[in-house]
Protein backbone atom coordinates (compact mmCIF):
# COMPACT_ATOMS: atom_id res chain seq x y z
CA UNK A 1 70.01 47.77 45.63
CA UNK A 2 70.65 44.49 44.41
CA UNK A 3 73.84 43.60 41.81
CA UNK A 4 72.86 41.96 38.77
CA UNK A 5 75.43 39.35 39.67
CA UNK A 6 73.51 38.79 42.91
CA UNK A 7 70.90 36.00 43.14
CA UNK A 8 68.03 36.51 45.64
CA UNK A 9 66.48 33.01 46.05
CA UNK A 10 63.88 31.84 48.76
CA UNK A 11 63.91 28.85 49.89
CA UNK A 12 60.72 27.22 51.17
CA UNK A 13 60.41 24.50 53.55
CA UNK A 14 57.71 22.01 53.85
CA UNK A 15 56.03 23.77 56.93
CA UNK A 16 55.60 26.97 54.81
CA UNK A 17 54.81 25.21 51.43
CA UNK A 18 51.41 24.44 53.73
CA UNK A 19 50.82 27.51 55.53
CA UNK A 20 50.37 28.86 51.88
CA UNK A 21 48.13 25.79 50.47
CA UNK A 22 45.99 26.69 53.07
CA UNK A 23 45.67 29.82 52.51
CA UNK A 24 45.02 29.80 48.61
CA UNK A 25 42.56 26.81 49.70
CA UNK A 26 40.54 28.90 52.09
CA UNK A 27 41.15 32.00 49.76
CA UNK A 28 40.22 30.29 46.76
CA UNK A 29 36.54 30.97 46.59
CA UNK A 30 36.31 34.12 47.88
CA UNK A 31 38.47 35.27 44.83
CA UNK A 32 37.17 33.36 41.96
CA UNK A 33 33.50 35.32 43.75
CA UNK A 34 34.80 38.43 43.38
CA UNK A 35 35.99 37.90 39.92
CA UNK A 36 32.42 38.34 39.10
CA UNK A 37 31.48 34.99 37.81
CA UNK A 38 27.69 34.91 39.20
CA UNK A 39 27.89 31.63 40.40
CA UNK A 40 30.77 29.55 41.76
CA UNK A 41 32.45 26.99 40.04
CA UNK A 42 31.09 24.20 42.14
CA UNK A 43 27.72 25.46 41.62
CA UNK A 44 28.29 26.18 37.73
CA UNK A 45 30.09 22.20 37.94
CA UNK A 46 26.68 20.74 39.64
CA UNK A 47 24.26 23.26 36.89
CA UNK A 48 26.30 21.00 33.86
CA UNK A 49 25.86 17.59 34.96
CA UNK A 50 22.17 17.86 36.05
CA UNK A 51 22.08 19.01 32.47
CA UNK A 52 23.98 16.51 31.35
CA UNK A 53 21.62 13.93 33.09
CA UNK A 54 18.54 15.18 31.81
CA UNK A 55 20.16 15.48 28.27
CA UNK A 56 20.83 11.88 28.79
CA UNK A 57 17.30 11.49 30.06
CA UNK A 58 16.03 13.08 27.00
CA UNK A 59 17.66 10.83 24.56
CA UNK A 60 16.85 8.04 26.47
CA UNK A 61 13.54 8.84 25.98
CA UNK A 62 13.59 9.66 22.37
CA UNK A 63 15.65 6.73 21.91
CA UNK A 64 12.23 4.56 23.52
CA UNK A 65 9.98 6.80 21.27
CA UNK A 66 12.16 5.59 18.09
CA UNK A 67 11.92 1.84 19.23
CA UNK A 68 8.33 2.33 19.54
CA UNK A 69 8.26 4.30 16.44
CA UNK A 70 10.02 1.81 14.52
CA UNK A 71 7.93 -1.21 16.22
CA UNK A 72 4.82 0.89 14.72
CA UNK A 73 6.15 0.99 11.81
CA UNK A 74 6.84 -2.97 11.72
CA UNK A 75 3.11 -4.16 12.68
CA UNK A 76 2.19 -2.00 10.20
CA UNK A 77 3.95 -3.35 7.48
CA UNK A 78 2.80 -6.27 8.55
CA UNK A 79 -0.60 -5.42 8.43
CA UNK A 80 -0.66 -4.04 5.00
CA UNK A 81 1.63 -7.63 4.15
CA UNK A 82 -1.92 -9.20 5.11
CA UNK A 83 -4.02 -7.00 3.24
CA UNK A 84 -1.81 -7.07 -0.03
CA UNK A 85 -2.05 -11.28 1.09
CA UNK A 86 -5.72 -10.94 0.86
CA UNK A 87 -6.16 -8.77 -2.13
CA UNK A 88 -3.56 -11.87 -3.53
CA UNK A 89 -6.68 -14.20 -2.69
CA UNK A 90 -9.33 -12.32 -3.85
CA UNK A 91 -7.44 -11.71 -6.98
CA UNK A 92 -7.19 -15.68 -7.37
CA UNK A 93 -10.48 -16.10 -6.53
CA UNK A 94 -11.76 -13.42 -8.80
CA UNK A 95 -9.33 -15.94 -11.88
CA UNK A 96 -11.36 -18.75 -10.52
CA UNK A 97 -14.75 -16.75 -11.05
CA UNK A 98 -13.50 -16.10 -14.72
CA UNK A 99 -12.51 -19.27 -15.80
CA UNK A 100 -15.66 -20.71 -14.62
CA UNK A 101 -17.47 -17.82 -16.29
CA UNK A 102 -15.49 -19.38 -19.43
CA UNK A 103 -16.31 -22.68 -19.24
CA UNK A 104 -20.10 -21.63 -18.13
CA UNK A 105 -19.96 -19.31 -21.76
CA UNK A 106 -18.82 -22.45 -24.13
CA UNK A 107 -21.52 -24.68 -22.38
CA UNK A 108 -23.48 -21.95 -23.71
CA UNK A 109 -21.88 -21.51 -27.01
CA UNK A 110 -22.58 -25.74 -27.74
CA UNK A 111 -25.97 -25.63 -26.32
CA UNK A 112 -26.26 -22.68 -28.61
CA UNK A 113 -24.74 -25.00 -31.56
CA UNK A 114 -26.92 -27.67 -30.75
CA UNK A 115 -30.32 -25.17 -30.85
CA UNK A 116 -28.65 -24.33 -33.95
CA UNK A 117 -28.43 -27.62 -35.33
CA UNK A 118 -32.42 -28.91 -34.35
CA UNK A 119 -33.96 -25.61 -35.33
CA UNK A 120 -31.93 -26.70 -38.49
CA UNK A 121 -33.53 -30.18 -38.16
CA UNK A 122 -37.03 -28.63 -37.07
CA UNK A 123 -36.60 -26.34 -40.34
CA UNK A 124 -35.94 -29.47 -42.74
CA UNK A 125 -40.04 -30.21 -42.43
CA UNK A 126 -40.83 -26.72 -42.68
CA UNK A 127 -38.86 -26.41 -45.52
CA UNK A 128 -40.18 -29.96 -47.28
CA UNK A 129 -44.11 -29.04 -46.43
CA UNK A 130 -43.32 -24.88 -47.74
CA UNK A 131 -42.27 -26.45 -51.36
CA UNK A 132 -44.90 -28.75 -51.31
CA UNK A 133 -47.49 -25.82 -50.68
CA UNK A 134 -45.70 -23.87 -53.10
CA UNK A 135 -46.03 -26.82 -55.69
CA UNK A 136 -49.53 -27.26 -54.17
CA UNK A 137 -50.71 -23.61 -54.57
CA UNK A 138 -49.40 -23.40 -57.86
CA UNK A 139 -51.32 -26.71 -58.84
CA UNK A 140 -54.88 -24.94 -57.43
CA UNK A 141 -53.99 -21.59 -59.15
CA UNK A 142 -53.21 -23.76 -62.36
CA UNK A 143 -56.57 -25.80 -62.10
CA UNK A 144 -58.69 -23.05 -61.60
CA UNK A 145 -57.35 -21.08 -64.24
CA UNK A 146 -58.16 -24.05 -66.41
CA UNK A 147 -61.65 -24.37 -65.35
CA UNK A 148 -62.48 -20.74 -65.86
CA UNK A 149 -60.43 -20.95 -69.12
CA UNK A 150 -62.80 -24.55 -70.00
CA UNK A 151 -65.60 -22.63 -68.50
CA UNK A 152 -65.09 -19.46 -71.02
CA UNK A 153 -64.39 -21.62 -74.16
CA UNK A 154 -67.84 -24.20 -73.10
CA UNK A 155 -70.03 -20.95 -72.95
CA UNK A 156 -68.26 -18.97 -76.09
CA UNK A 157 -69.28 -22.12 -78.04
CA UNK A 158 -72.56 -22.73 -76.67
């Protein structure tokens, strides 16, 4: 038995210090196998950075889709830019169409004036030759009321 007051120490030299790092080296995989980890370390190691590289892979890609996503996106915009452009035209062209519609509707409006104002003139002659009828008819209605009238009174006294 050992007294508490006793140290036991073991030195190592250099020369041993190796004998056991080659050991535990050699050693090493056979007991992280048996721990019952289903694949080695190495193995699991090399299983995470494929993944790793096909993750990056992956967002690689999806980092192309976006890009072409977003460059969809773009030349669309810019196509409805040109319709919304054209609409802008047709819209002007369409003011164009009115305000010549406008102009064309007070042409009509003065020709309309001016029909106005010779069926006005046309009217004046009308008007002059109706009175004189009028004054005319009256005049024959008058005279032959004062024949038969002369006519009655010549044969009531004869």
């Amino acid at each position: 038995m050992m007294n508490s007051g006793e140290k036991n120490t073991m030195t190592l030299k250099q020369k041993d210090l190796e004998i056991i790092g080659d050991y535990v080296q050699k050693k090493l995989p056979v007991w992280l196998d048996s721990l019952s980890y289903p694949r080695s370390i190495q193995a699991w190691d090399m299983e995470l950075r494929e993944r790793i590289v096909r993750i990056e892979e992956e967002l690689k890609n999806q980092r192309e889709l976006m890009k072409q996503g977003f460059e969809q996106v773009d030349r669309r915009i810019d196509q409805v830019d040109k319709r919304i452009d054209q609409v802008d035209k047709r819209i002007d062209q369409v003011e164009k169409r009115i305000d010549q519609v406008e102009k064309r509707i007070d042409q009509v409006d003065k020709r309309i004036d001016q029909v106005d104002k010779r069926i006005d003139q046309v009217d004046r002659p009308f008007e002059q030759f109706e009175k004189r009828l009028t004054i005319i008819t009256v005049l024959i209605g008058t005279g032959f009321t004062m024949v038969t009238v002369l006519m009655s009174i010549f044969k009531f006294i004869s």
